[in-house]
C-alpha atoms as a PDB file:
ATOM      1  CA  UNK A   1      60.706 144.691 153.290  1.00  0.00           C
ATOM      2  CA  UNK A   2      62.788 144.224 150.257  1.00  0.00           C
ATOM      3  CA  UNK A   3      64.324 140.778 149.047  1.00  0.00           C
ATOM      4  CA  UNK A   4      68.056 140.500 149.443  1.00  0.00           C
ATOM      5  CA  UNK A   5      69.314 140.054 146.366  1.00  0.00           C
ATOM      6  CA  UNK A   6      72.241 136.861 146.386  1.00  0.00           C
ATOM      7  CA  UNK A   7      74.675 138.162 143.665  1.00  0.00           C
ATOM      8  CA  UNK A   8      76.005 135.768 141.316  1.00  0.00           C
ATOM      9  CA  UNK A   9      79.477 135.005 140.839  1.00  0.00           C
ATOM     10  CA  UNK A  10      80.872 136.375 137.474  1.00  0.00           C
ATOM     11  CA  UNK A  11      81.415 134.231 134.993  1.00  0.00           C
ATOM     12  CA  UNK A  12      85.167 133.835 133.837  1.00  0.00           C
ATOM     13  CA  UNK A  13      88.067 131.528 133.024  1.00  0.00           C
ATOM     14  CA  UNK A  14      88.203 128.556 135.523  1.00  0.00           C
ATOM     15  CA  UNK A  15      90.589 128.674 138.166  1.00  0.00           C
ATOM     16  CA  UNK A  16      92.492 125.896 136.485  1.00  0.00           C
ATOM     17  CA  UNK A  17      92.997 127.801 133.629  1.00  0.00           C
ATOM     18  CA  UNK A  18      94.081 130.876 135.552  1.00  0.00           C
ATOM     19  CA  UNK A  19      96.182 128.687 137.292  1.00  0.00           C
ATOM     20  CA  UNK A  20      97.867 127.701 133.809  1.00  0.00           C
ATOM     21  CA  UNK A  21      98.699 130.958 132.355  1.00  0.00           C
ATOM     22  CA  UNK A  22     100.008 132.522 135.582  1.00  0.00           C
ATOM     23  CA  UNK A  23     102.471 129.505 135.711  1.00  0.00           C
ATOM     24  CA  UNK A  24     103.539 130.163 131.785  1.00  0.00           C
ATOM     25  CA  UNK A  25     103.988 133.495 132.578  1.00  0.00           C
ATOM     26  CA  UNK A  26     106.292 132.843 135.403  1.00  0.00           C
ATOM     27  CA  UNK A  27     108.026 129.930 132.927  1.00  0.00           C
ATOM     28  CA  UNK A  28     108.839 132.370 130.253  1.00  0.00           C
ATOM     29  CA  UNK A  29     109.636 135.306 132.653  1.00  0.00           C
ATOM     30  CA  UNK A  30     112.492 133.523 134.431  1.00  0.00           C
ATOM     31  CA  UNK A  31     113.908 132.094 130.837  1.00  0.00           C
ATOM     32  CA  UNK A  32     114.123 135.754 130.220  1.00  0.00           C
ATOM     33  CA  UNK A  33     115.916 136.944 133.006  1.00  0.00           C
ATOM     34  CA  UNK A  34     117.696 133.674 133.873  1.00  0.00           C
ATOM     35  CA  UNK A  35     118.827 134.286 129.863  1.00  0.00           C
ATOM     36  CA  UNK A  36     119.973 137.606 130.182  1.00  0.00           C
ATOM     37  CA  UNK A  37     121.155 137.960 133.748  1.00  0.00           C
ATOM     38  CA  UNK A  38     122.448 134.634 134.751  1.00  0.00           C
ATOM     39  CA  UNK A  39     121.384 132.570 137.548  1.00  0.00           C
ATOM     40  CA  UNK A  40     123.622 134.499 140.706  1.00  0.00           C
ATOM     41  CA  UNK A  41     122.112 138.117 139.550  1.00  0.00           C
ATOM     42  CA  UNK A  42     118.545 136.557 138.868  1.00  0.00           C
ATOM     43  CA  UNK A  43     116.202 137.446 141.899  1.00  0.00           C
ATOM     44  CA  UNK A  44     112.693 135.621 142.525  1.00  0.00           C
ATOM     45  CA  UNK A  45     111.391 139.147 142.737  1.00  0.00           C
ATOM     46  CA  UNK A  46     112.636 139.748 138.963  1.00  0.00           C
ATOM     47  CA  UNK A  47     111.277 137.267 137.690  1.00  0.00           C
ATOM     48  CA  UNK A  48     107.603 138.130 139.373  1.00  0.00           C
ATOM     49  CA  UNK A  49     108.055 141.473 138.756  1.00  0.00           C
ATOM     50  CA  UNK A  50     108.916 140.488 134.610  1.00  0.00           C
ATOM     51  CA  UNK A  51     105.399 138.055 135.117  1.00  0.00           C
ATOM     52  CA  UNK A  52     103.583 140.735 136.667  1.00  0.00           C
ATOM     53  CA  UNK A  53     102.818 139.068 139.737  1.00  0.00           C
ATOM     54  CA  UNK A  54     104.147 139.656 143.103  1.00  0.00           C
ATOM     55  CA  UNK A  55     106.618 137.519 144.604  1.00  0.00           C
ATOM     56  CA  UNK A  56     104.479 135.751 147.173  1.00  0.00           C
ATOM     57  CA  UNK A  57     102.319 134.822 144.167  1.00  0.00           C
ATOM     58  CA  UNK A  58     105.718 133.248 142.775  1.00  0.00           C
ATOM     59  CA  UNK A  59     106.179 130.894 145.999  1.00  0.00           C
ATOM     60  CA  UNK A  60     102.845 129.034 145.407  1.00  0.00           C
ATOM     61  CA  UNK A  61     103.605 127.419 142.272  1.00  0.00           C
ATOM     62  CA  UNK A  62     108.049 127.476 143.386  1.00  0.00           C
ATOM     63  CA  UNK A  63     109.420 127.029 146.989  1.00  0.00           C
ATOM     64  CA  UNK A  64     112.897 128.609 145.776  1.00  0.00           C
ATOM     65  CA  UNK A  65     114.972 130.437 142.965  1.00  0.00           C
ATOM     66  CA  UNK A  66     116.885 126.610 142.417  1.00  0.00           C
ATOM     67  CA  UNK A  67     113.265 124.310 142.145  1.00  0.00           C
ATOM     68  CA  UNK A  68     112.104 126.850 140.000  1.00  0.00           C
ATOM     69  CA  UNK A  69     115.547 127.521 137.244  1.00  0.00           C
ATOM     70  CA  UNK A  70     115.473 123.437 137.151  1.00  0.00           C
ATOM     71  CA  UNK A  71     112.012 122.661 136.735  1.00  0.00           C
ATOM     72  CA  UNK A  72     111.822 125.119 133.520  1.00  0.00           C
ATOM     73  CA  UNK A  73     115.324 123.979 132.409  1.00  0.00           C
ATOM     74  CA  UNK A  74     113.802 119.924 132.239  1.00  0.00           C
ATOM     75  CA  UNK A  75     110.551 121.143 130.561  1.00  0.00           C
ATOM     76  CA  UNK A  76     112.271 123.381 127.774  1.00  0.00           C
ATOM     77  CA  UNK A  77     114.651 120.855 127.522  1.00  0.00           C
ATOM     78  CA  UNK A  78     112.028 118.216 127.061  1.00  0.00           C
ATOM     79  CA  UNK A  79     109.925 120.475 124.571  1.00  0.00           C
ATOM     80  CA  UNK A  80     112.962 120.830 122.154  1.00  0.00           C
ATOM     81  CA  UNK A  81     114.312 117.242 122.526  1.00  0.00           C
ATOM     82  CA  UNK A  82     110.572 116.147 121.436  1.00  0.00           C
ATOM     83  CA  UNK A  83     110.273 118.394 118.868  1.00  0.00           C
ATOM     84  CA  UNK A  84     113.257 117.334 117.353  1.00  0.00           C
ATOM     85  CA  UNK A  85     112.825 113.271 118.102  1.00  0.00           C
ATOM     86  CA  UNK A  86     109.569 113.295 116.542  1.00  0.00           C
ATOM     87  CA  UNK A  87     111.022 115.308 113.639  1.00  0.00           C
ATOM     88  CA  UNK A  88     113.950 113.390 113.245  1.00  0.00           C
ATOM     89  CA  UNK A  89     111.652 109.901 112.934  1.00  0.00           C
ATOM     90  CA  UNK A  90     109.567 111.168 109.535  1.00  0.00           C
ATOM     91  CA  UNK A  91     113.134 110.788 108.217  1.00  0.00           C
ATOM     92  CA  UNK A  92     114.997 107.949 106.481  1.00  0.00           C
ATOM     93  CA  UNK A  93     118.613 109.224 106.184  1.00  0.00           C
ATOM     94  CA  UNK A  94     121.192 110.928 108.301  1.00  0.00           C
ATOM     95  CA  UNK A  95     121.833 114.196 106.405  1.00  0.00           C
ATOM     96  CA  UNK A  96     117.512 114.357 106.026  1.00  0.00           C
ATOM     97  CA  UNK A  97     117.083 113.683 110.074  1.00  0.00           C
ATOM     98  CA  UNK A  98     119.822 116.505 110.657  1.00  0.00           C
ATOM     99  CA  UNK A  99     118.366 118.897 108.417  1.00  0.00           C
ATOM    100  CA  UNK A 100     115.323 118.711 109.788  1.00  0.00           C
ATOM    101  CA  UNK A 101     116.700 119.380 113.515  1.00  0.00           C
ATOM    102  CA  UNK A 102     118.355 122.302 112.678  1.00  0.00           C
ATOM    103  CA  UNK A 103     115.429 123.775 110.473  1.00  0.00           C
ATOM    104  CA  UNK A 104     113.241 123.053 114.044  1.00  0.00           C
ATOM    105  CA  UNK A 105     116.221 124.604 116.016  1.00  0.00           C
ATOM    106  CA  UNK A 106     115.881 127.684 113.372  1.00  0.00           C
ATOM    107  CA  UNK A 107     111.889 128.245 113.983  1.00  0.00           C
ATOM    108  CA  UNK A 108     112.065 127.286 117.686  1.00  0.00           C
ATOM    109  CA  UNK A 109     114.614 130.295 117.908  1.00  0.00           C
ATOM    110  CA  UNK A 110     112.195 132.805 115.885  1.00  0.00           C
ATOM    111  CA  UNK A 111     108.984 131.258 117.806  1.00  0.00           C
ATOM    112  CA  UNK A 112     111.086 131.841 121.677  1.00  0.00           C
ATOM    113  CA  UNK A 113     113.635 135.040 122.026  1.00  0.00           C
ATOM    114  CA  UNK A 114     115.370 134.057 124.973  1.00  0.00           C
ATOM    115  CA  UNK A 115     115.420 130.007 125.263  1.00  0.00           C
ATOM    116  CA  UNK A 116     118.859 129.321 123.245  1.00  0.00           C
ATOM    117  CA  UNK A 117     120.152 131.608 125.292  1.00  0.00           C
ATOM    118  CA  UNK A 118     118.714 129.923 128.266  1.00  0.00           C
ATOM    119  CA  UNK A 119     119.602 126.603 127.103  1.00  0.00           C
ATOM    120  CA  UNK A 120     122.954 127.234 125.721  1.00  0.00           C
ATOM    121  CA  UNK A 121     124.248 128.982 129.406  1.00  0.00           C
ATOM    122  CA  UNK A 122     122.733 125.737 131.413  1.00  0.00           C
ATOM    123  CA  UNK A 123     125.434 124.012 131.262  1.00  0.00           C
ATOM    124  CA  UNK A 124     127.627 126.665 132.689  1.00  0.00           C
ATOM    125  CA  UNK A 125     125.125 127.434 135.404  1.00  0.00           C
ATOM    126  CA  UNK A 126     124.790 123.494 136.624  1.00  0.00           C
ATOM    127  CA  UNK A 127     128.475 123.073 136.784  1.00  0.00           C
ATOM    128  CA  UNK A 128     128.971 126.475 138.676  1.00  0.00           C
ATOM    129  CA  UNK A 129     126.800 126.480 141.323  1.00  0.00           C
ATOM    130  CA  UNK A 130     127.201 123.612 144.460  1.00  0.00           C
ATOM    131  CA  UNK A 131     123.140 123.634 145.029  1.00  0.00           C
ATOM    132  CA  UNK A 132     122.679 122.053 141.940  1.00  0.00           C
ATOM    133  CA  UNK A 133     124.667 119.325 142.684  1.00  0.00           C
ATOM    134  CA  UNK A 134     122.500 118.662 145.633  1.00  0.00           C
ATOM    135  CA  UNK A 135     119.886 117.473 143.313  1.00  0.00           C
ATOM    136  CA  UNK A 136     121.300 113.827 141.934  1.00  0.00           C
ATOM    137  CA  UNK A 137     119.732 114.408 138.215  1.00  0.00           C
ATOM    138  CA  UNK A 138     120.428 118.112 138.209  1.00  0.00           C
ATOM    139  CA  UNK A 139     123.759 117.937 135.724  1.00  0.00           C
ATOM    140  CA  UNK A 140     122.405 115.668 133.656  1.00  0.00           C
ATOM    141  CA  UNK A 141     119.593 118.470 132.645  1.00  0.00           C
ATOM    142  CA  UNK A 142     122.298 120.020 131.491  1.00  0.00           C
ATOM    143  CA  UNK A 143     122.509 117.659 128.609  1.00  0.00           C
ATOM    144  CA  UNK A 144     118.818 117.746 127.606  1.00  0.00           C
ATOM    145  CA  UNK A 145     119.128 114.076 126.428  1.00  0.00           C
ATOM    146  CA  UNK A 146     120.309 116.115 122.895  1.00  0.00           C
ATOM    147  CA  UNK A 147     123.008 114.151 122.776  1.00  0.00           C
ATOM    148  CA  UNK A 148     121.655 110.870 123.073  1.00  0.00           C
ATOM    149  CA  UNK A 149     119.153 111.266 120.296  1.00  0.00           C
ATOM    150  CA  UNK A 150     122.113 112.338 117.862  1.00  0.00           C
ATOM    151  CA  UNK A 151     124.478 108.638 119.039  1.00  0.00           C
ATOM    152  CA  UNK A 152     121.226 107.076 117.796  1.00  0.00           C
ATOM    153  CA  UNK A 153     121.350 109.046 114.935  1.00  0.00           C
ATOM    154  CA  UNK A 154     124.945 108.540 113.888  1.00  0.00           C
ATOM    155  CA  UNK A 155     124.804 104.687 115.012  1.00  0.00           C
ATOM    156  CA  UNK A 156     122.059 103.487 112.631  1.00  0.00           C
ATOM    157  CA  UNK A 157     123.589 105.812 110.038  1.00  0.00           C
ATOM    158  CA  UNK A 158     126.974 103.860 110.598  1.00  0.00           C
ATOM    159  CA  UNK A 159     125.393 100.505 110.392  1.00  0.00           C
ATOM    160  CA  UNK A 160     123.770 101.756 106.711  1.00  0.00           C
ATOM    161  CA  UNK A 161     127.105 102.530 105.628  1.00  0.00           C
ATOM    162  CA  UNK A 162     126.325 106.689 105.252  1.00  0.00           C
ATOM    163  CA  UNK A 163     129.555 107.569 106.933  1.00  0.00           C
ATOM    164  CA  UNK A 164     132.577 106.516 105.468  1.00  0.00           C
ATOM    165  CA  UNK A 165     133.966 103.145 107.319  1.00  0.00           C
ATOM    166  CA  UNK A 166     137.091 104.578 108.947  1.00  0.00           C
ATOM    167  CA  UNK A 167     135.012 107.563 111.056  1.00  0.00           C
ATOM    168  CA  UNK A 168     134.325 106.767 114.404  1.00  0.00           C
ATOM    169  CA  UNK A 169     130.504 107.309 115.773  1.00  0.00           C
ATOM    170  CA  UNK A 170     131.121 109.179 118.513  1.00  0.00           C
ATOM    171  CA  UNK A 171     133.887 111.378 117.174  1.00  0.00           C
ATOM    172  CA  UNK A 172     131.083 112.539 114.189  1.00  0.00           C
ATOM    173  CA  UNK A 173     128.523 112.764 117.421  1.00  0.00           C
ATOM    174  CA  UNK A 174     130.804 115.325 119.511  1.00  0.00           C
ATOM    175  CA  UNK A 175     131.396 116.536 115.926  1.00  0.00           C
ATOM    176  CA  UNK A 176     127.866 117.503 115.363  1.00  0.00           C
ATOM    177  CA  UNK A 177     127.311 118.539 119.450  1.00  0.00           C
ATOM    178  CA  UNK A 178     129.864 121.215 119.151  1.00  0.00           C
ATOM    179  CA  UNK A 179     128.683 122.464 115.242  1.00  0.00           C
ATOM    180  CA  UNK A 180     124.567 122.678 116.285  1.00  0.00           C
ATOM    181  CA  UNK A 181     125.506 123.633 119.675  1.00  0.00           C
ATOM    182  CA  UNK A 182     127.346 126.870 118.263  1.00  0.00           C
ATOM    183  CA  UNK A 183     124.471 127.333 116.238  1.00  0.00           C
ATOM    184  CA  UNK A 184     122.959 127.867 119.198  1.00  0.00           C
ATOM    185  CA  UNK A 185     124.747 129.789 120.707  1.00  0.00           C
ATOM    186  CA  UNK A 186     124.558 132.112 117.968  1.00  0.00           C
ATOM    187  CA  UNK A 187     120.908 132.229 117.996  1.00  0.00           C
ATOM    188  CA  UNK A 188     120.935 132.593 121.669  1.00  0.00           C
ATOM    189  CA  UNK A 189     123.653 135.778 121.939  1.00  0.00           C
ATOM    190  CA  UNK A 190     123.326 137.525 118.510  1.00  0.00           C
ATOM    191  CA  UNK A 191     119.369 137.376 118.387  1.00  0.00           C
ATOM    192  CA  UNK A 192     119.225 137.722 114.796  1.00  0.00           C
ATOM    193  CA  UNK A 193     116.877 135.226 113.703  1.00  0.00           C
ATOM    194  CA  UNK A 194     117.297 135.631 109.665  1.00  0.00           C
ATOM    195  CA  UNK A 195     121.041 135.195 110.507  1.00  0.00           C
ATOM    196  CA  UNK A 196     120.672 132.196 112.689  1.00  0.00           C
ATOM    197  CA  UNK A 197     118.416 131.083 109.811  1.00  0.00           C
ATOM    198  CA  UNK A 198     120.963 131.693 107.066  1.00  0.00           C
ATOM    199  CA  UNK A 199     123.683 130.298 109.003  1.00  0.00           C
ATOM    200  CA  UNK A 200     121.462 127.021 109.218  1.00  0.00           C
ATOM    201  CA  UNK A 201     121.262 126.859 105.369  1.00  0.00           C
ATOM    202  CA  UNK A 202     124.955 127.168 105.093  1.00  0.00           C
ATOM    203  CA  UNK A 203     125.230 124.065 107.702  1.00  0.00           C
ATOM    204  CA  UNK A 204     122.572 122.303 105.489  1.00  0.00           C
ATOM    205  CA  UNK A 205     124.400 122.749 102.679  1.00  0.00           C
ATOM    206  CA  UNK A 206     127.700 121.229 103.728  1.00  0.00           C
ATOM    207  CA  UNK A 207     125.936 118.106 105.125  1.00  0.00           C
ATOM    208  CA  UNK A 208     124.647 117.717 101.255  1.00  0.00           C
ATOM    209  CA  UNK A 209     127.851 118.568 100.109  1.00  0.00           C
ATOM    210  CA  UNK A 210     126.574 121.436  97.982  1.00  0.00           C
ATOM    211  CA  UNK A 211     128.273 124.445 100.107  1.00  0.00           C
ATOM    212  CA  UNK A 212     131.573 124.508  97.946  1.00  0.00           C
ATOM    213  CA  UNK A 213     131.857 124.040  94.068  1.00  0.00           C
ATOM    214  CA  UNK A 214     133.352 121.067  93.342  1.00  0.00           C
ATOM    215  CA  UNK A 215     134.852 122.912  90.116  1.00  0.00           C
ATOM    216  CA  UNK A 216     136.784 124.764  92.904  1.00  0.00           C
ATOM    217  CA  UNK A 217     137.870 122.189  95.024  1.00  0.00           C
ATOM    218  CA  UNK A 218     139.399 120.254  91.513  1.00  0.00           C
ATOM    219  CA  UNK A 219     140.873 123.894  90.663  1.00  0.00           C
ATOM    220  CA  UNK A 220     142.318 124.074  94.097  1.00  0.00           C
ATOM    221  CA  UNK A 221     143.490 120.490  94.335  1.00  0.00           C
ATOM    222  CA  UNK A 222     145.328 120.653  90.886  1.00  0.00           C
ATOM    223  CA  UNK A 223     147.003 123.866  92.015  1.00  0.00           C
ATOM    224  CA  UNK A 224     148.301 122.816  95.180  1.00  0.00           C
ATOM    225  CA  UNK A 225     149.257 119.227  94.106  1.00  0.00           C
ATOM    226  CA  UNK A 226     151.331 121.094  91.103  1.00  0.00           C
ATOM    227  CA  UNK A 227     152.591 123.583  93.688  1.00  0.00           C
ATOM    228  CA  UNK A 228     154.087 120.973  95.675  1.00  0.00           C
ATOM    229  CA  UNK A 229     155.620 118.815  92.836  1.00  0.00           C
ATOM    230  CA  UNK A 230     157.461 121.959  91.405  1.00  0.00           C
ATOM    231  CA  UNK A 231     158.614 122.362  94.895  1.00  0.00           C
ATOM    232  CA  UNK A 232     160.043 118.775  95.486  1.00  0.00           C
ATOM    233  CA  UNK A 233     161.393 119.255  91.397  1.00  0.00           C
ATOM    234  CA  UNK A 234     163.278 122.279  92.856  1.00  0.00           C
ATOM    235  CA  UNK A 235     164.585 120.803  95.760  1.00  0.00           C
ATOM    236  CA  UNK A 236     165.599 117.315  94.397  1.00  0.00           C
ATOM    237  CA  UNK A 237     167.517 119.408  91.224  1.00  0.00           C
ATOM    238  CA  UNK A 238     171.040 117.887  91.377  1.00  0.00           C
ATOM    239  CA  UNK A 239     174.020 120.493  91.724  1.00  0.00           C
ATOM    240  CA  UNK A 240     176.363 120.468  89.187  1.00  0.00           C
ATOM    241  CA  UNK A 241     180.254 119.952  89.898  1.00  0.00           C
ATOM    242  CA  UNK A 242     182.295 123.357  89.327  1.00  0.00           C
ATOM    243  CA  UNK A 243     184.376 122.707  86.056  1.00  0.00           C
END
């Protein structure tokens, strides 16, 4: 009578492992279609269908659409606002820190097609929608924390004397929100990475003053001060009395 053979179990990939990918791939399928259809138009079975998987697959690492556009909003949040702290610290200077968060911004955008789109609609989507408000830290994702590391920022840079002494910290830090944050924007809707990286340059370059020539800005000056004194010459000529 012949043996029974016991068969071994192939050898593979733990089932940790496995475990990991499938949950990237269901992390970086819903920032796609969260980025390009929104949250309302965004179905749990897109997003398994984008990952491959099917959607009762989805529901063991998610119990619902919300838990799931939250939890990868926090942890792409977190990824850039590390990114960008840790950057920030190998710097001494203001203009140095903020160059070197909007060079990161620039790679991050070529390295992830869809996440400044993702990131940049957020805000929108937290404010819109009443279940998010359900969740007491859910509109302050919306933030990232960005702005927080950009007061610290501006407030040591203040207390150095880099800004000049009349400027108001928080007006330059809602300043610099609204400039990066169109940045982007940009990256996220026009997808043109050499762009977005160009366009970064050209922000660089004002921060160092080195955007405009300052042989231009004299040039312009001097014409527009001696445009306005001929003007006041003009108008302050006195009439003469009819003889």
């Amino acid at each position: 009578m012949a043996r029974s053979v016991k068969k071994q179990p192939r050898l593979g990939r733990p089932p940790s492992v496995l475990s990991a990918d499938t949950r990237r791939r269901i992390a970086d399928a819903a920032e796609k279609c969260f980025a390009l259809n929104g949250y309302d138009k965004t179905t749990n079975k897109d997003i398994a269908d984008e990952a491959g998987l099917t959607s009762g697959a989805l529901y063991h690492y998610f119990d619902s659409k919300q838990s799931l556009y939250l939890t990868i909003l926090a942890e792409r949040q977190q990824m850039v606002l590390a990114r960008f702290t840790d950057l920030a610290a190998t710097e001494s200077h203001v203009i140095d820190k903020l160059c070197a968060i909007v060079d990161s911004a620039a790679d991050l955008n070529a390295e992830h097609e869809y996440m400044a789109r993702f990131l940049t609609t957020a805000p929108v989507e937290i404010t819109r929608h009443e279940e998010f408000h359900e969740d007491p830290i859910g509109p302050l994702r919306a933030s990232g924390g960005f702005g927080d590391l950009l007061s610290d920022i501006v407030q040591e840079g203040h207390a150095r004397g880099e800004f000049a002494p009349q400027t108001e910290p928080a007006d330059i830090v809602n300043m610099l929100l609204a400039v990066i944050g169109g940045l982007a924007q940009f990256a996220g809707f026009i997808q043109d990475p050499p762009a977005h990286r160009r366009l970064v340059d050209a922000f660089k370059q004002i921060l160092r003053g080195t955007l405009i020539s300052t042989g231009s800005v004299r040039r312009t000056s001097l014409a527009a001060a001696t445009k306005r004194n001929g003007h006041r010459g003009a108008t302050a000529r006195p009439k003469h009395a009819a003889g």
